[in-house]
Protein backbone atom coordinates (compact mmCIF):
# COMPACT_ATOMS: atom_id res chain seq x y z
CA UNK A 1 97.42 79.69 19.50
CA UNK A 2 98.75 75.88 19.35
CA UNK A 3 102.08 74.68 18.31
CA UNK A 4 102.97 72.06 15.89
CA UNK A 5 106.13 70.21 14.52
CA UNK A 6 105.85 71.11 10.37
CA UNK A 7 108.53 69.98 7.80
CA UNK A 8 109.11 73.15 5.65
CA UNK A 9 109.10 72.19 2.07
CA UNK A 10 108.43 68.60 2.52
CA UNK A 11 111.82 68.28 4.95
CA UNK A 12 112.76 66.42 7.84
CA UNK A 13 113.82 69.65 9.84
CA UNK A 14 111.46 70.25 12.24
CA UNK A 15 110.60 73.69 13.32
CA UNK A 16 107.80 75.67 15.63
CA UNK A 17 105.35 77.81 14.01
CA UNK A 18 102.67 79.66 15.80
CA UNK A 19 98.88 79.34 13.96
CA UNK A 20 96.81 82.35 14.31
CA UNK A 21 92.71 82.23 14.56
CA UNK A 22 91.08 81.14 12.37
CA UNK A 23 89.82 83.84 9.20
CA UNK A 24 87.92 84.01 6.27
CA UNK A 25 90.18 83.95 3.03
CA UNK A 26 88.87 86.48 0.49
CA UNK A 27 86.53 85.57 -1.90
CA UNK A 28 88.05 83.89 -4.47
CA UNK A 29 87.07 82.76 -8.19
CA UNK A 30 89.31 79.65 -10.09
CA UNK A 31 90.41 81.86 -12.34
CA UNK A 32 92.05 84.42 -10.25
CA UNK A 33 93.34 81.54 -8.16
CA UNK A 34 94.76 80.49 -12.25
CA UNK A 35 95.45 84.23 -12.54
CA UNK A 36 98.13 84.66 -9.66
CA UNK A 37 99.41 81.21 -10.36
CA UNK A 38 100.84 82.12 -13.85
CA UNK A 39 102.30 85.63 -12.53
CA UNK A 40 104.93 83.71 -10.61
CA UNK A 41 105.93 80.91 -13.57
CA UNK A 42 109.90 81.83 -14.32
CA UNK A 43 110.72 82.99 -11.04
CA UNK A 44 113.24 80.72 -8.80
CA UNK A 45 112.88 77.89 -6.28
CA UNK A 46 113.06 79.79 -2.88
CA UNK A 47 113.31 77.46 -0.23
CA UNK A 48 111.40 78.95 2.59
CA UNK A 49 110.27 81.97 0.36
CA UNK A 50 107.11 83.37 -1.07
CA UNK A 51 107.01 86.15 -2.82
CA UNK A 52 107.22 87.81 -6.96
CA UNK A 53 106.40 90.55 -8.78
CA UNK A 54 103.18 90.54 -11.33
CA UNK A 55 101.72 92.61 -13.98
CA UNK A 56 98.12 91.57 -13.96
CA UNK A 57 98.29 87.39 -14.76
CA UNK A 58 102.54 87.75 -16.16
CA UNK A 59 105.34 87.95 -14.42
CA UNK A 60 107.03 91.45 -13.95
CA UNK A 61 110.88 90.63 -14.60
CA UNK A 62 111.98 94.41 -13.14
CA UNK A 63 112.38 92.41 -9.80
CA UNK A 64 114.93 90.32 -10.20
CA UNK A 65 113.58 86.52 -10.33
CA UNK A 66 116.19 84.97 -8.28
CA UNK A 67 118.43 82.03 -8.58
CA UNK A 68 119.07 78.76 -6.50
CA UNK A 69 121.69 76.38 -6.49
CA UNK A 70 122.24 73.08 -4.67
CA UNK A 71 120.35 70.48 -3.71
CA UNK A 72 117.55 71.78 -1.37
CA UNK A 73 117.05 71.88 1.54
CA UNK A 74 120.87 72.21 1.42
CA UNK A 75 120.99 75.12 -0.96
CA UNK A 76 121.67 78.67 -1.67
CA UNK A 77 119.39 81.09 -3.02
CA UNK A 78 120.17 84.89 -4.29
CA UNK A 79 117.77 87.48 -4.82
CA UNK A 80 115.01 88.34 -2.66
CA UNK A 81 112.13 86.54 -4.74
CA UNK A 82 111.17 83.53 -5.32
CA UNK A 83 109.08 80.78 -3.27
CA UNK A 84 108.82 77.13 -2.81
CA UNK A 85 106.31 74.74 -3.11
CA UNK A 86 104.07 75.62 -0.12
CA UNK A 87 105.13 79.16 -0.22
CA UNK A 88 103.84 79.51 -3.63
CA UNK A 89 100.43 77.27 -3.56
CA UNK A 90 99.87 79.62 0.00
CA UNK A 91 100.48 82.82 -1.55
CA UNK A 92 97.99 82.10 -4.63
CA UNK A 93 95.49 80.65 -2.36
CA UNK A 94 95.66 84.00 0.03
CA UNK A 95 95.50 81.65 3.14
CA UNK A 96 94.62 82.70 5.90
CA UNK A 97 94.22 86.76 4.95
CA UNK A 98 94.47 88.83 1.61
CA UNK A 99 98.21 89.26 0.70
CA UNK A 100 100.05 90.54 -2.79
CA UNK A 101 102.23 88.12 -4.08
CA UNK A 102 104.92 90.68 -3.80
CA UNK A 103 104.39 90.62 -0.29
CA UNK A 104 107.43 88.23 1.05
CA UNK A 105 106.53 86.35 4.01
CA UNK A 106 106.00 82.20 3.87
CA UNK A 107 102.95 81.81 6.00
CA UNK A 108 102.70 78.57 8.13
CA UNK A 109 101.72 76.21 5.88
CA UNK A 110 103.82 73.49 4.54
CA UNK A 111 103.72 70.64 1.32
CA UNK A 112 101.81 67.57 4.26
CA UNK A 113 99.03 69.93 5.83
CA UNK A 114 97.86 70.19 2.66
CA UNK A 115 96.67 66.38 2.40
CA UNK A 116 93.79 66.64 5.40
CA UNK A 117 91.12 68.94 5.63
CA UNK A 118 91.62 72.42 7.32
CA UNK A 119 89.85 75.50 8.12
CA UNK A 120 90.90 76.92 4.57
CA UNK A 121 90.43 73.99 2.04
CA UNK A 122 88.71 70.37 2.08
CA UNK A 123 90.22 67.17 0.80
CA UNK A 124 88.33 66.03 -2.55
CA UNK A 125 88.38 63.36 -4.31
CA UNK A 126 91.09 63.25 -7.67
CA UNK A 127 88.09 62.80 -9.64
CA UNK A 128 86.68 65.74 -9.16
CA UNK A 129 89.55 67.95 -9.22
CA UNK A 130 89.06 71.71 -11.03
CA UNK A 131 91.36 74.21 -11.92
CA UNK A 132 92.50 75.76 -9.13
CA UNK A 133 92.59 73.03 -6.56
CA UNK A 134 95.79 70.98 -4.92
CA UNK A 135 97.41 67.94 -4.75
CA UNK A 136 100.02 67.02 -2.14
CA UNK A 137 102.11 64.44 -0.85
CA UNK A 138 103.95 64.35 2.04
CA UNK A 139 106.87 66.36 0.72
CA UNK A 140 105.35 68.38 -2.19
CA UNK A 141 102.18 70.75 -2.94
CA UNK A 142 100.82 71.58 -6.37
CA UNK A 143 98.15 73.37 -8.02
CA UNK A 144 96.01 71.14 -10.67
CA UNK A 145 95.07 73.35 -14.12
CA UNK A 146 93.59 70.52 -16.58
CA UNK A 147 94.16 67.38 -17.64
CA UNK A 148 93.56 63.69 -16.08
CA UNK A 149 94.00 63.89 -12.51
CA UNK A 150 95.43 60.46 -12.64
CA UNK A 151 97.20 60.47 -15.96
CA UNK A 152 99.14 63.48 -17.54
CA UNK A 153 97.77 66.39 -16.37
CA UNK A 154 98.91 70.27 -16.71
CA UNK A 155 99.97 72.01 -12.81
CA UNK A 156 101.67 74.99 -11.75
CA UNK A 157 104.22 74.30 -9.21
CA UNK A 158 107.54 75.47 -7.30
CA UNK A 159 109.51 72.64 -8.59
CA UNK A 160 112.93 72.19 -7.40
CA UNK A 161 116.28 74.35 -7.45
CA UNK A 162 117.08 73.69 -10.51
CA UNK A 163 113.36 73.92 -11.96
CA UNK A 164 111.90 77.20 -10.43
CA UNK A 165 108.33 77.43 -10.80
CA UNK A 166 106.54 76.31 -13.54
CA UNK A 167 103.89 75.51 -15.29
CA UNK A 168 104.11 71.92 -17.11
CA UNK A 169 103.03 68.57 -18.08
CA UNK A 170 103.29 65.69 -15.28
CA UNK A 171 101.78 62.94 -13.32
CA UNK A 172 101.28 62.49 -10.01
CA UNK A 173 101.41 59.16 -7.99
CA UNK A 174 98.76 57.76 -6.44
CA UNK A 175 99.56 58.78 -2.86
CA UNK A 176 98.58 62.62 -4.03
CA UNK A 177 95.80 63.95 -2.33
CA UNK A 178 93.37 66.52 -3.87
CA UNK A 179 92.22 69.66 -2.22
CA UNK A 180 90.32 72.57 -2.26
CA UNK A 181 90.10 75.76 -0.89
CA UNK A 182 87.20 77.09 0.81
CA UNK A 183 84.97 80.49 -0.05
CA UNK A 184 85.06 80.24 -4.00
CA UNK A 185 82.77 81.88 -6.14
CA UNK A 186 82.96 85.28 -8.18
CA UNK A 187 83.22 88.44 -6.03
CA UNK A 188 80.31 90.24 -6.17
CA UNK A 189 80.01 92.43 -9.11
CA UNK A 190 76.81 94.66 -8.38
CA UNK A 191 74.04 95.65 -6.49
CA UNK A 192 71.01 92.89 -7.34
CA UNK A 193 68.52 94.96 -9.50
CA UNK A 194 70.76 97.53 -10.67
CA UNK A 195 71.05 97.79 -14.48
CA UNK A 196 73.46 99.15 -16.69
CA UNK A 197 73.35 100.27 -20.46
CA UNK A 198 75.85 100.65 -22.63
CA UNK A 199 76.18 101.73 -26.62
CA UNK A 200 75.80 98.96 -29.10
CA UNK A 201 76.07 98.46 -33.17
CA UNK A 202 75.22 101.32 -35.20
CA UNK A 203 74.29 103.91 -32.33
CA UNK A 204 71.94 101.13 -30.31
CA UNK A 205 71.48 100.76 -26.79
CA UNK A 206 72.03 97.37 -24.79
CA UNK A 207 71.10 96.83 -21.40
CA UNK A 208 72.08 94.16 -18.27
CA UNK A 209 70.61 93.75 -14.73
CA UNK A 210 72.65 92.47 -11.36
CA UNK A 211 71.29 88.95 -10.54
CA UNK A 212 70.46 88.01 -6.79
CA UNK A 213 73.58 86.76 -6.54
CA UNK A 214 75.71 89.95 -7.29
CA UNK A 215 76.57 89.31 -10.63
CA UNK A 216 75.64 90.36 -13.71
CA UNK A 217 73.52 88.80 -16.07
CA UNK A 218 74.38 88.56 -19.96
CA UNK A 219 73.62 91.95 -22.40
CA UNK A 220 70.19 91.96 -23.88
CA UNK A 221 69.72 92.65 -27.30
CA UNK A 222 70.93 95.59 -29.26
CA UNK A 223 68.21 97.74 -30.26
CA UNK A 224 67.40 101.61 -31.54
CA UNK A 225 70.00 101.24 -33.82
CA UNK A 226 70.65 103.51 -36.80
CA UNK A 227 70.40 102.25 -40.49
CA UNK A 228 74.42 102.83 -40.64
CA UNK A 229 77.43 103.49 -39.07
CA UNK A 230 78.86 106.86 -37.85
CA UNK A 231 81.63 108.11 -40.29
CA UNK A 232 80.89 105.52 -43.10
CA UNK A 233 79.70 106.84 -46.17
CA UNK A 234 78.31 105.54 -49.80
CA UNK A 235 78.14 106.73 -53.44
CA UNK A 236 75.52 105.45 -56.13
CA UNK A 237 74.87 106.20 -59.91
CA UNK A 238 72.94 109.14 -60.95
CA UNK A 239 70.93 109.73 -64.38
CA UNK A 240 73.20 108.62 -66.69
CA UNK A 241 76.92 110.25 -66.01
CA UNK A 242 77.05 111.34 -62.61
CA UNK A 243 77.32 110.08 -58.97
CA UNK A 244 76.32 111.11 -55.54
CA UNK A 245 77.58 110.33 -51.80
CA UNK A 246 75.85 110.57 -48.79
CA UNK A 247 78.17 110.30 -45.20
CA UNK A 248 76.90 108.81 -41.61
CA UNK A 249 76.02 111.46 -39.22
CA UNK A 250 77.22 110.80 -35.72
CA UNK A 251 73.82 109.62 -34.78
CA UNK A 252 74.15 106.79 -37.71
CA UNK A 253 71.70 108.63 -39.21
CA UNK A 254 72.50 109.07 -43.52
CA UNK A 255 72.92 113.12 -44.26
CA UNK A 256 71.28 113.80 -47.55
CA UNK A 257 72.45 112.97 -50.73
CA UNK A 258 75.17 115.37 -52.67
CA UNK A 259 74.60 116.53 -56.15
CA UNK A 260 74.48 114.54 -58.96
CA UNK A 261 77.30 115.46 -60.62
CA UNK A 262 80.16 113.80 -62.84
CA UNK A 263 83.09 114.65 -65.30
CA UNK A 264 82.18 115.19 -69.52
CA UNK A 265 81.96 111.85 -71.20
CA UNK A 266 84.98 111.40 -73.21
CA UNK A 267 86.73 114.52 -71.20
CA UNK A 268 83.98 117.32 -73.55
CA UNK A 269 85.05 116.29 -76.73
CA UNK A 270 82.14 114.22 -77.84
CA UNK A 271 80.29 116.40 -80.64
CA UNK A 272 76.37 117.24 -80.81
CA UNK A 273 73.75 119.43 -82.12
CA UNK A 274 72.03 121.59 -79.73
CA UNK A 275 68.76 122.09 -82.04
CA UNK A 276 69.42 125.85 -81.81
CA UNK A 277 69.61 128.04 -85.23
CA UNK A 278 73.02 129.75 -86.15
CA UNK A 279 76.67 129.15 -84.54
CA UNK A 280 74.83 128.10 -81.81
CA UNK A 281 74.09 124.48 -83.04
CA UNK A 282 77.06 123.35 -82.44
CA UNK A 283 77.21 121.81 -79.17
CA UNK A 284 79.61 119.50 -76.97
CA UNK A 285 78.54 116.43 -74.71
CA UNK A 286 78.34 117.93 -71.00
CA UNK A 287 77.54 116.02 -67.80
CA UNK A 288 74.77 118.17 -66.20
CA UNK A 289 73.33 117.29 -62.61
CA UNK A 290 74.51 113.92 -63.62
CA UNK A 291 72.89 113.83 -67.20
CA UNK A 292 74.14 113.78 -70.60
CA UNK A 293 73.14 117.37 -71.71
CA UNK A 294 74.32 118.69 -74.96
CA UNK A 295 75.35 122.54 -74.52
CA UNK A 296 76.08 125.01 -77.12
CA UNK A 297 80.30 125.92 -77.80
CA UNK A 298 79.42 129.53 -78.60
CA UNK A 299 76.79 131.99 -77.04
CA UNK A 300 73.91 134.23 -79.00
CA UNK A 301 76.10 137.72 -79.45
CA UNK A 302 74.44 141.15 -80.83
CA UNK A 303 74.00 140.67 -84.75
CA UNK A 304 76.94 141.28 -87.29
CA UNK A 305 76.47 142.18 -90.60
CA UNK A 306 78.60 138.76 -91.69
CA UNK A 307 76.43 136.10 -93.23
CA UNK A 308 75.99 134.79 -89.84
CA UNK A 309 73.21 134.35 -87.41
CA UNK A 310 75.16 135.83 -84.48
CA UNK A 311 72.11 136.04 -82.04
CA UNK A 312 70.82 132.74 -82.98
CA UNK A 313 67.51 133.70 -83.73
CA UNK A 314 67.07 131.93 -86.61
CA UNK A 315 67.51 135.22 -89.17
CA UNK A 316 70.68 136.33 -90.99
CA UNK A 317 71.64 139.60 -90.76
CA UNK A 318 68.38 140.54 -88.99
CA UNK A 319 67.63 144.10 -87.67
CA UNK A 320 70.07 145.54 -90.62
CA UNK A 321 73.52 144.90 -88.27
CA UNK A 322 75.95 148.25 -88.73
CA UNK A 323 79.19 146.78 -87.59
CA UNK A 324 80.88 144.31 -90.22
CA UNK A 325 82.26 140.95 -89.61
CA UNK A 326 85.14 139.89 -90.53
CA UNK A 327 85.18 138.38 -93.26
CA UNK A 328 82.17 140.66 -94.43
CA UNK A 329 79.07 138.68 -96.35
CA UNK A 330 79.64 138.37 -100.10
CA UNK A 331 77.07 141.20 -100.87
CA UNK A 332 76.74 143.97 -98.50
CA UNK A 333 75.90 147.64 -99.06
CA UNK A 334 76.07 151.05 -96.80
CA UNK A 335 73.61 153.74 -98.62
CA UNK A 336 76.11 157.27 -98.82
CA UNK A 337 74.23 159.78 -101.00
CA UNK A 338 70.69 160.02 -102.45
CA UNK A 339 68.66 162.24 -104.35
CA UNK A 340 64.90 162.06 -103.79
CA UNK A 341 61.77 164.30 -104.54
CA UNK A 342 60.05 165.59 -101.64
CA UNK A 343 56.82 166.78 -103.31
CA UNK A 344 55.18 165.45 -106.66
CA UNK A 345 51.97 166.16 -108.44
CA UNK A 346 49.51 163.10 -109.06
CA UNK A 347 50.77 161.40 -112.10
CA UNK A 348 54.14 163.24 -111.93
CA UNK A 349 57.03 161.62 -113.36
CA UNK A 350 60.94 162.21 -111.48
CA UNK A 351 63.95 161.23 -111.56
CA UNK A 352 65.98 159.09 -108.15
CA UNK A 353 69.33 158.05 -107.83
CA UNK A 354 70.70 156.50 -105.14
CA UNK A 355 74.73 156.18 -103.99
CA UNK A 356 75.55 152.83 -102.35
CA UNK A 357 78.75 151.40 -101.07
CA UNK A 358 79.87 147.84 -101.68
CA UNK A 359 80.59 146.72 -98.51
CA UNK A 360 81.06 142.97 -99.56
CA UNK A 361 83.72 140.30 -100.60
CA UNK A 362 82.47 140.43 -103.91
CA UNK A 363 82.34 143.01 -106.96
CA UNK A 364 79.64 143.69 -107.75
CA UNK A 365 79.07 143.04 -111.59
CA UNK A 366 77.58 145.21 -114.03
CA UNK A 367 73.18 144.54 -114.23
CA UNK A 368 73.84 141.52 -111.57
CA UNK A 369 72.57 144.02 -108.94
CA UNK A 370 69.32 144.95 -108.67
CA UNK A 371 67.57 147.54 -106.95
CA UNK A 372 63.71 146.64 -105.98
CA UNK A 373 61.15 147.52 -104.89
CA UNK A 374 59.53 146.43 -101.55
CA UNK A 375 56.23 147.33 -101.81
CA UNK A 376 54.50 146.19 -105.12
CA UNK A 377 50.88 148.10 -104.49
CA UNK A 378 51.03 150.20 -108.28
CA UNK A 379 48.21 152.28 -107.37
CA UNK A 380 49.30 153.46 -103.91
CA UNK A 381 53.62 152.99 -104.58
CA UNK A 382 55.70 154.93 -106.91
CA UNK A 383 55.63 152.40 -109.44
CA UNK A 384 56.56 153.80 -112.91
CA UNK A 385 55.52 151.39 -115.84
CA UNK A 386 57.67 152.99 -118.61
CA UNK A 387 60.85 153.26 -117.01
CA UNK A 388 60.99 149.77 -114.71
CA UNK A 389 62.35 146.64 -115.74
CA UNK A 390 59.62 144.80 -113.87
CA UNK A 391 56.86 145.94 -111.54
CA UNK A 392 59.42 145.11 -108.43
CA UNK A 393 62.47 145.99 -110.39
CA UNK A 394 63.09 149.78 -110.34
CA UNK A 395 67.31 149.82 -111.73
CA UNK A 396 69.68 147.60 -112.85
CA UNK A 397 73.79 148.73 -111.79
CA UNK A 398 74.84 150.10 -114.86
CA UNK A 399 78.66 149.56 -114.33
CA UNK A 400 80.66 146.90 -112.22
CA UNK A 401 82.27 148.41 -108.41
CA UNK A 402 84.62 146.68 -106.66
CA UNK A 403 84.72 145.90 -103.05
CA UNK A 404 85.06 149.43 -101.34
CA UNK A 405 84.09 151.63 -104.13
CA UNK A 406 80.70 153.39 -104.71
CA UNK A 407 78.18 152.22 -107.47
CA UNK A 408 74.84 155.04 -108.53
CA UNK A 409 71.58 153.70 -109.77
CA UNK A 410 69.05 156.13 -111.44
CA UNK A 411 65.45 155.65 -111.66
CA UNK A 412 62.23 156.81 -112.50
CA UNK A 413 59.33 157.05 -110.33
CA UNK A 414 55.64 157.93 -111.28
CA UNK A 415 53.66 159.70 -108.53
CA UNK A 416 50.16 158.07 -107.71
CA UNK A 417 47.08 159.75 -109.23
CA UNK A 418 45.13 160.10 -105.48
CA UNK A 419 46.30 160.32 -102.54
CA UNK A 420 48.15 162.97 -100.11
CA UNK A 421 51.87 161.12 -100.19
CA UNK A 422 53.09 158.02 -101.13
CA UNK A 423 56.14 155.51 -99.93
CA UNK A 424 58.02 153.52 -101.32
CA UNK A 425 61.37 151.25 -99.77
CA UNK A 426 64.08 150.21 -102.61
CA UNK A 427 66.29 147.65 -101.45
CA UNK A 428 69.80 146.51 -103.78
CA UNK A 429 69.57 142.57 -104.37
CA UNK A 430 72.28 139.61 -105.31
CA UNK A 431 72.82 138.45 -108.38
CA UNK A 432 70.13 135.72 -106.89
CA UNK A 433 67.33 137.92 -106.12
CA UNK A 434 67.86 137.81 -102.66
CA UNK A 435 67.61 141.06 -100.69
CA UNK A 436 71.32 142.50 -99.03
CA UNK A 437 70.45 142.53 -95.22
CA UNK A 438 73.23 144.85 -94.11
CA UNK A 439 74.41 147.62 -93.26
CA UNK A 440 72.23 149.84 -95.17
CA UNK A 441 71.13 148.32 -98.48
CA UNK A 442 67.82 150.70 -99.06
CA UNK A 443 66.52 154.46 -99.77
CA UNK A 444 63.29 154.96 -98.55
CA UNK A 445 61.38 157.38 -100.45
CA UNK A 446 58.68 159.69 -99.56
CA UNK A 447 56.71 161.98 -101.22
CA UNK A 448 53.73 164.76 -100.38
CA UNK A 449 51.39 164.48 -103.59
CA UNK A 450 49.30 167.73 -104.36
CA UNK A 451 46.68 168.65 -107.36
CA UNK A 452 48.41 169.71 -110.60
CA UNK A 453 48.33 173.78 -110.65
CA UNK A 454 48.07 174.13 -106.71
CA UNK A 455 49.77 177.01 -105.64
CA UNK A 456 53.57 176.60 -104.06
CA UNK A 457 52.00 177.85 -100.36
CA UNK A 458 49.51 175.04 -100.86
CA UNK A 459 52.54 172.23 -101.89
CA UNK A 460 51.48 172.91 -105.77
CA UNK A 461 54.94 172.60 -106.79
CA UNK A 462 57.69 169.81 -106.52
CA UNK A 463 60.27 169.77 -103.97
CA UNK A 464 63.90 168.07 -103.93
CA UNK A 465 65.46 166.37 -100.99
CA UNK A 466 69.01 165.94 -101.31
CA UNK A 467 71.52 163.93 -98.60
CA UNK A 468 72.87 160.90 -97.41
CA UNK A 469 75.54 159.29 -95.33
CA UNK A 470 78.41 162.49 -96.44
CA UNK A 471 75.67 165.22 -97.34
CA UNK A 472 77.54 168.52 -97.19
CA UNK A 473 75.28 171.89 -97.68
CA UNK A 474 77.84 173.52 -99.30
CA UNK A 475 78.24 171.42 -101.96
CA UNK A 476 74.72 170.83 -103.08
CA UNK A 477 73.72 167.67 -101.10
CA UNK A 478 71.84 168.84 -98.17
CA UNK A 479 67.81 169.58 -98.20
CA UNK A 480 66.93 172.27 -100.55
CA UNK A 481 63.22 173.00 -101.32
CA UNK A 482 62.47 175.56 -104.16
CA UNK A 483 58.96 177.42 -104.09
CA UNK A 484 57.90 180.24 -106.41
CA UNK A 485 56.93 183.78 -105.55
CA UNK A 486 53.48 184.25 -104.08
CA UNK A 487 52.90 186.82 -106.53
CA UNK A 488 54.21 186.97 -110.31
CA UNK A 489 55.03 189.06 -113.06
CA UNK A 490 56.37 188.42 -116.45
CA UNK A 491 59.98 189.17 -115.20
CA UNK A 492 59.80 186.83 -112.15
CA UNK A 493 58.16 184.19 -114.46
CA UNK A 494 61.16 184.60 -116.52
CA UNK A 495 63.94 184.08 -113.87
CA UNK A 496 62.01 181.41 -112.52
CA UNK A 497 62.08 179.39 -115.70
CA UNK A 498 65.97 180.43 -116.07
CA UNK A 499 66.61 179.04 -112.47
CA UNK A 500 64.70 175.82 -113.01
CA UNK A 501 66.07 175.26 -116.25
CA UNK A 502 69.88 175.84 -114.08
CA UNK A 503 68.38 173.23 -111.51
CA UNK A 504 67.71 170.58 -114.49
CA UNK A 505 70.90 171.11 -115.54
CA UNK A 506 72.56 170.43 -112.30
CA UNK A 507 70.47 167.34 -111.85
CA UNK A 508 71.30 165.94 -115.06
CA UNK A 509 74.99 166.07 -113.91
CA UNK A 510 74.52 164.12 -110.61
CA UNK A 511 72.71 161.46 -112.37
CA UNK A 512 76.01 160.42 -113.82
CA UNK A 513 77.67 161.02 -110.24
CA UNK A 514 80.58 158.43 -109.86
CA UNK A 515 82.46 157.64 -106.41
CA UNK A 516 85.81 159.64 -107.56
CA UNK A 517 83.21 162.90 -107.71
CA UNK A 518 83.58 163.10 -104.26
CA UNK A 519 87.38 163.62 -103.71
């Protein structure tokens, strides 16, 4: 330990510090020395102090900064922080061991020792001066930041009592010697050779390895990366209405795209025609999957008996539809009653008739409703030349029936002169010629043919087939079937010819059968 006469602050008092051994500073880089310098600027001249509080490189104002008054080194300081000029340049430069700068102590350094070489800095020449490094005169120490170290030049410094310490703009006369302090450099950061990785871009890797002289060398380039970034996502068009979106997996990998899929053009109300047959043609602009799609307003339903092709199958009134519509077709007809032969000889002539009900929105007018025939084979039908208007027209209505009532046709029909039975289908038509579809516009007729003088076991004799939609046994209009006796006498041949002569008679009467017969 030696002793030594030092002027604190640049004074003329004289005082007697002890010097320790010499020791290493810690390893310092210029800009932590810059670092620590700007955590004291706005604290107060301290004369014979050194000490502040710091948040990282700024000042920490919770301890109080202080405040001097005076003319130092006659002058009066309150507070517990602040330094002077030495104190301060000491405490940044963490001469001669590691120390916090709010660690109060001077040290035993003052402004003059800083203007000849030492065990902890070198004198430099102004010219080369770096942030970081001193000047001093005799009676003041400073640290240099930038500028021209013999013009105006930027330096944080404990200024004066009515200063405190900051950082400013100044010169410096010529009798200012530079300094700077020994073991600079950049602590060491790693272990030479290790590496490190770390995540880059759109999921990517980037890598770094420790140099030889513990610090790290720059990040290498950022590769493996994904073709987008987590969380983002994107839409596009789609056929011609619709869009999709796709999102960013957390692996910036895209997720596959959504549905195509987008609102009606013109909200549905854009018309079209589907192609289909029926109600079902009319259709409405739809977006579908993303395209332009026209789709049918109304859906095939089960077949009405209503001028309308309900199951959009291309046919009216197909499959002879029992339930009505509303409003009904202008011709319709439901068959109620009929009176039909069951057995005829070859070449026999009879007499049909046929009850139908209009079932239509229009009356029927008298001989503009025709009943035909379906089948136009004369040899093997029931075709009867004399009594038909045409070969396919077996009756003409006789009398006009209003919607709701009941109009009879009577007819004629010739049995075939071979054959073992015969069939025919009579259908009513409209005042066009067109066949009613619906409900039940037709009496099919079928008949067992025998050999004239057969024998009534054998099916000699003809039979009569009564009925219809309201046929009622007891009142004549069910099945009857009349045979003679298997064995005759001149008496039974009698009654016979009474009873069929009573039979004609009640034919004859239902051939002029009118609706109001049945009430």
């Amino acid at each position: 330990m030696k002793k030594g006469r030092v002027v604190l602050g640049g004074a003329s008092a004289l005082v007697l510090l002890a010097v320790s051994a010499v020791a290493a500073p810690p390893l310092m880089s210029r800009d932590d020395i810059i670092c620590r310098a700007k955590s004291g600027v706005g604290f107060s001249y301290y004369w014979g102090g050194a000490c502040w509080c710091a948040s990282g490189c700024s000042p920490n104002f919770s301890c109080p900064a202080g405040s001097c008054s005076g003319n130092c080194p006659n002058c009066t300081h309150y507070g517990q922080y602040g330094a002077d000029c030495s104190g301060y340049v000491t405490k940044i430069w963490q001469i001669p061991n590691p120390i916090s700068v709010s660690t109060c102590g001077h040290g035993p350094y003052v402004a003059s020792m800083y203007t000849k070489t030492s065990s902890y800095w070198t004198v430099i020449s102004r010219n080369s001066l770096q942030p970081g490094d001193s000047m001093a005169s005799s009676a003041h120490v400073l640290l240099y930041e930038q500028g021209d170290p013999w013009g105006s030049l930027v330096a944080y410094e404990a200024r004066g009592c009515s200063s405190g310490i900051v950082r400013n703009w100044r010169t410096c006369s010529g009798d200012y010697v530079a300094a700077r302090r020994i073991n600079l450099g950049t602590p060491c950061a790693c272990t030479p050779g290790a590496k490190e990785n770390r995540g880059c871009g759109q999921c990517g890797t980037q890598s770094r390895t420790c140099g030889s002289n513990c610090q790290w060398e720059g990040w290498g380039a950022c590769t493996g990366q994904g073709p987008c970034a987590a969380g983002t996502s994107e839409k596009r068009n789609c056929c011609d209405c619709g869009t999709q979106s796709r999102s960013c997996t957390s692996s910036c990998q895209w997720a596959e795209w959504s549905a195509c899929d987008g609102p009606d053009p013109e909200g549905g109300t854009l018309s079209c025609d589907t192609g289909e047959p029926g109600p079902c043609a009319e259709g409405r602009i739809r977006c579908v999957q993303g395209c332009k799609t026209c789709r049918r307003v109304v859906d095939p339903t089960p077949e009405l008996c209503d001028e309308v092709d309900n199951d959009c199958n291309g046919q009216v009134d197909d499959g002879h539809p029992t339930e009505l519509g509303d409003p009904p077709p202008a011709f319709a007809a439901t068959l109620v009653d009929h009176s039909i032969p069951v057995v005829m000889h070859h070449g026999e002539q009879a007499t049909v008739w046929a009850a139908f009900r209009n079932d239509g929105s229009k009356r029927w007018n008298k001989n503009e409703i025709w009943l035909g025939a379906t089948t136009v084979d004369a040899e093997a039908a029931l075709y009867d030349p004399e009594s038909w208007a045409a070969y396919d027209i077996a009756a003409l209505l006789d009398t006009d029936v209003e919607p709701g009532q009941v109009g009879v046709l009577t007819w004629s029909i010739r049995a075939p002169e071979k054959g073992q039975s015969s069939q025919q289908t009579f259908r009513l038509m409209d005042p066009s010629g067109s066949w009613l579809r619906c409900p039940s516009p037709e009496l099919q007729v079928t008949v067992r043919l025998s050999a004239f003088g057969r024998r009534a076991e054998d099916g000699g004799l003809a039979d009569t087939q009564q009925g219809g939609e309201n046929a009622d046994p007891s009142s004549g209009c069910a099945c009857h079937h009349v045979r003679a006796p298997a064995s005759w006498s001149w008496a039974g041949w009698l009654l016979f010819a009474l009873y069929l002569g009573a039979w004609a008679s009640r034919f004859s009467d239902r051939s002029s059968w009118r609706p109001e017969d049945r009430r």
